[in-house]
Protein backbone atom coordinates (compact mmCIF):
# COMPACT_ATOMS: atom_id res chain seq x y z
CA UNK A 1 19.16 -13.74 18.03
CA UNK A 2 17.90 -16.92 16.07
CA UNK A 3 14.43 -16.68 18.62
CA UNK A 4 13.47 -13.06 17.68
CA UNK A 5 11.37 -14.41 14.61
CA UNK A 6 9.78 -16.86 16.94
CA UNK A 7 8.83 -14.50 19.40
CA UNK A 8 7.64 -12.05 16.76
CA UNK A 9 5.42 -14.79 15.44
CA UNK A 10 4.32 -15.85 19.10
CA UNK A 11 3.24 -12.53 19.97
CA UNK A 12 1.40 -12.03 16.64
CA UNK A 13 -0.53 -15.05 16.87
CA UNK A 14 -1.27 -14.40 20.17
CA UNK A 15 -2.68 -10.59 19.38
CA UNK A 16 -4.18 -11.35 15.89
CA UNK A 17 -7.61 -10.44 15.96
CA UNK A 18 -7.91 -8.32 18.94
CA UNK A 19 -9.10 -5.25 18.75
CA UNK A 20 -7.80 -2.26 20.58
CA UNK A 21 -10.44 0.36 21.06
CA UNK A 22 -8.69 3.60 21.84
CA UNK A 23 -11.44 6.21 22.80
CA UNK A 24 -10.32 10.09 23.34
CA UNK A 25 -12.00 11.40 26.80
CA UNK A 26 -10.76 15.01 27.45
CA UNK A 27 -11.61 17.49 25.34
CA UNK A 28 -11.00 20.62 27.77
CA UNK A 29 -14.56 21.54 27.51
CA UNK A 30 -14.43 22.36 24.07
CA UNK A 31 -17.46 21.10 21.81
CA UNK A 32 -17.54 20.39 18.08
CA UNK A 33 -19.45 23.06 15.17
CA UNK A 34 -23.12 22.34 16.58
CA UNK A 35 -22.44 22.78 20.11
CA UNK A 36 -22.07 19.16 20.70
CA UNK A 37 -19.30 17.40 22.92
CA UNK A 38 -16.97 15.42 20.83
CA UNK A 39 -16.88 11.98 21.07
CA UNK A 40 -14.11 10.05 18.74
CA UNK A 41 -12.55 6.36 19.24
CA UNK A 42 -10.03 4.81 17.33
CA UNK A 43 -9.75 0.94 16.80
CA UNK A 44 -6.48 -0.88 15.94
CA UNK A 45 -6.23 -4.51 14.96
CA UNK A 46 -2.76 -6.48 14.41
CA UNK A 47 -2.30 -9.37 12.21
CA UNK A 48 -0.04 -10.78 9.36
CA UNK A 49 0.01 -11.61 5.63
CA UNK A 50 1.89 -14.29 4.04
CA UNK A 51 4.17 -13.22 1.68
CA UNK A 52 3.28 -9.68 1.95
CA UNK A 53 0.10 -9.19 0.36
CA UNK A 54 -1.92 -12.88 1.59
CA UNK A 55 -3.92 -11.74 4.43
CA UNK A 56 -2.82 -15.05 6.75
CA UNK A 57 -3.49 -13.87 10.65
CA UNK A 58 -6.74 -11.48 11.67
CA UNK A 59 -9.63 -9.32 9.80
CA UNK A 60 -7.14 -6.44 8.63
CA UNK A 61 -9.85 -5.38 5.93
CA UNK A 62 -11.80 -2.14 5.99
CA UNK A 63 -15.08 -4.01 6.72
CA UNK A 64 -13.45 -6.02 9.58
CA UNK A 65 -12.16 -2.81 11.18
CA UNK A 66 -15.69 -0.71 10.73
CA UNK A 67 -17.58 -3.47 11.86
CA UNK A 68 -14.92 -4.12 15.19
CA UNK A 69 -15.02 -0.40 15.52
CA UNK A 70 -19.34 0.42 14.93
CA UNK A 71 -19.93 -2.71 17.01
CA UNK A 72 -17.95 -1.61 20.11
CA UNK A 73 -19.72 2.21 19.64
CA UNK A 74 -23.03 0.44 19.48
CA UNK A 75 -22.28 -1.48 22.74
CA UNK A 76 -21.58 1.42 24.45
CA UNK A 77 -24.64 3.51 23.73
CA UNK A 78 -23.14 5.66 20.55
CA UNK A 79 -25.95 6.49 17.39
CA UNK A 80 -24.31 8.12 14.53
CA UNK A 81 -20.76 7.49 13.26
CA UNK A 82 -18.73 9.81 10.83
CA UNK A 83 -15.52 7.93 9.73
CA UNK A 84 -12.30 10.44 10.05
CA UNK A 85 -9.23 8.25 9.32
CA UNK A 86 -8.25 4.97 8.15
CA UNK A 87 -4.43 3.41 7.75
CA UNK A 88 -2.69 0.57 7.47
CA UNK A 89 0.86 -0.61 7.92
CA UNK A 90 2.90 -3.16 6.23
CA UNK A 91 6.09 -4.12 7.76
CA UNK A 92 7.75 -6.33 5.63
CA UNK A 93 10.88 -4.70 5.47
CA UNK A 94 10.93 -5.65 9.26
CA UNK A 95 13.85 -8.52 9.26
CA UNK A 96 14.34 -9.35 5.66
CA UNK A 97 13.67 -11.94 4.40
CA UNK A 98 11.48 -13.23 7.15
CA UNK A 99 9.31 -10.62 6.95
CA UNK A 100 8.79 -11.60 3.38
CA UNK A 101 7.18 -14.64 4.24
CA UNK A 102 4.93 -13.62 6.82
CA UNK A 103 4.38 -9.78 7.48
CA UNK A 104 2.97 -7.60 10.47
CA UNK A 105 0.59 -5.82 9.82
CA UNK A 106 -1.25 -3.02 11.98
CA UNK A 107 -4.57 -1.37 10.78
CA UNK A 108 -6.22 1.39 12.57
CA UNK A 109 -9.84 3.12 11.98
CA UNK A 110 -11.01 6.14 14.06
CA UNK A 111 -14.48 7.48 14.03
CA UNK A 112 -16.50 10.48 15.73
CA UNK A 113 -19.85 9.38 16.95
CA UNK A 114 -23.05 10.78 18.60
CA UNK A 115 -23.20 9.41 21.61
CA UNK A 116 -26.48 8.42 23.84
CA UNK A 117 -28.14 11.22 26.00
CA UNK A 118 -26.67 9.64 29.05
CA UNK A 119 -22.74 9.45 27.85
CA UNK A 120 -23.27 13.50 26.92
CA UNK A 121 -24.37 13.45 30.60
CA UNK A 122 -21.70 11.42 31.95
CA UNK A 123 -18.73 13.66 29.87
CA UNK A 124 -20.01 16.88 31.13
CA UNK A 125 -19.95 15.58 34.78
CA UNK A 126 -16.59 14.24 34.28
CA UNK A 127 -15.45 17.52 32.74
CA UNK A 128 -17.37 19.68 36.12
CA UNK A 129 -15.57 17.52 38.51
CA UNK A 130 -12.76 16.56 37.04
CA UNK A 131 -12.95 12.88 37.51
CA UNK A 132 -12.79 9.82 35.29
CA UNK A 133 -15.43 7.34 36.78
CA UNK A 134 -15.93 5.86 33.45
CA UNK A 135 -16.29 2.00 32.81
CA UNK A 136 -16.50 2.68 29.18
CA UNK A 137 -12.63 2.67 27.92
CA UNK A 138 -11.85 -1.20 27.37
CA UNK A 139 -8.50 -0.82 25.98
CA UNK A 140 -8.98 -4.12 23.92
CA UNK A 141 -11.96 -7.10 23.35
CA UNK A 142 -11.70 -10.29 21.36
C-alpha cells in the first residue's frame, strides 16, 4: 500500500505533458447547419500542482491546451477552429494528505474545425465505404 503514491507520481511524471488528441470520426452521415461535415477533436493533457493550486508538472493552462490542440489541427490540414468546451480537474482529495502536496490534474479542450478540401474528401469516402483508412487519429504526441 505504502508504493501507491510512488506509482501515482511515476506515472504522472512519466505522462506530464503529453497530449492526447482525441478526434471524433463517425458522424453517421449527418452534417452540421451549413451543410458541412463535422469535424471536432478533443485534447487532454495530465499533469500536477504542488500543493493544490502551484502548477508543478505540464502546461495545464488554457493557452498550453489551445496551442497543443490548434497546433495538432494545423498539422493535419484543419483552417478554422470554433472552441466548444474546456474543463479541468483537480484531484486533490485523491489520497489525503498526499494529494495535498502534489495534485493530479487532467485538463481537456475540444474544438470543431474546418477541415482542408482533401480531409472533407477523405470523411465522405470513409462514410461511402465504410472503412477507416485514416492515418490522421494519433491518440497522443509529445
Amino acid at each position: 500500500m505504502k508504493t501507491t503514491p510512488l506509482l501515482v507520481l511515476t506515472l504522472l511524471i512519466f505522462v506530464s505533458g503529453c497530449a492526447f488528441h482525441s478526434p471524433a470520426k463517425r458522424w453517421n452521415g449527418l452534417v452540421d447547419a451549413d451543410g458541412k461535415p463535422v469535424f471536432y477533436v478533443a485534447t487532454t493533457k495530465i499533469g500536477a500542482n504542488l500543493l493544490v493550486v502551484v502548477p508543478f508538472f505540464g502546461d495545464l493552462a488554457m493557452a498550453g491546451l489551445v496551442d497543443d490542440l490548434t497546433n495538432h489541427i494545423h498539422k493535419n490540414g484543419g483552417d478554422g477552429i470554433r472552441i466548444v468546451q474546456t474543463d479541468s480537474e483537480n484531484y486533490w482529495y485523491g489520497w489525503s494528505p498526499f494529494t495535498w502536496i502534489v495534485s493530479p490534474v487532467i485538463a481537456t479542450v475540444a474544438a470543431e474545425y474546418t477541415p482542408s478540401p482533401a480531409q472533407i474528401l477523405e470523411q465522405q469516402q470513409r462514410d461511402i465505404d465504410g472503412s477507416d483508412k485514416s492515418d490522421w487519429y494519433r491518440p497522443w504526441s509529445w
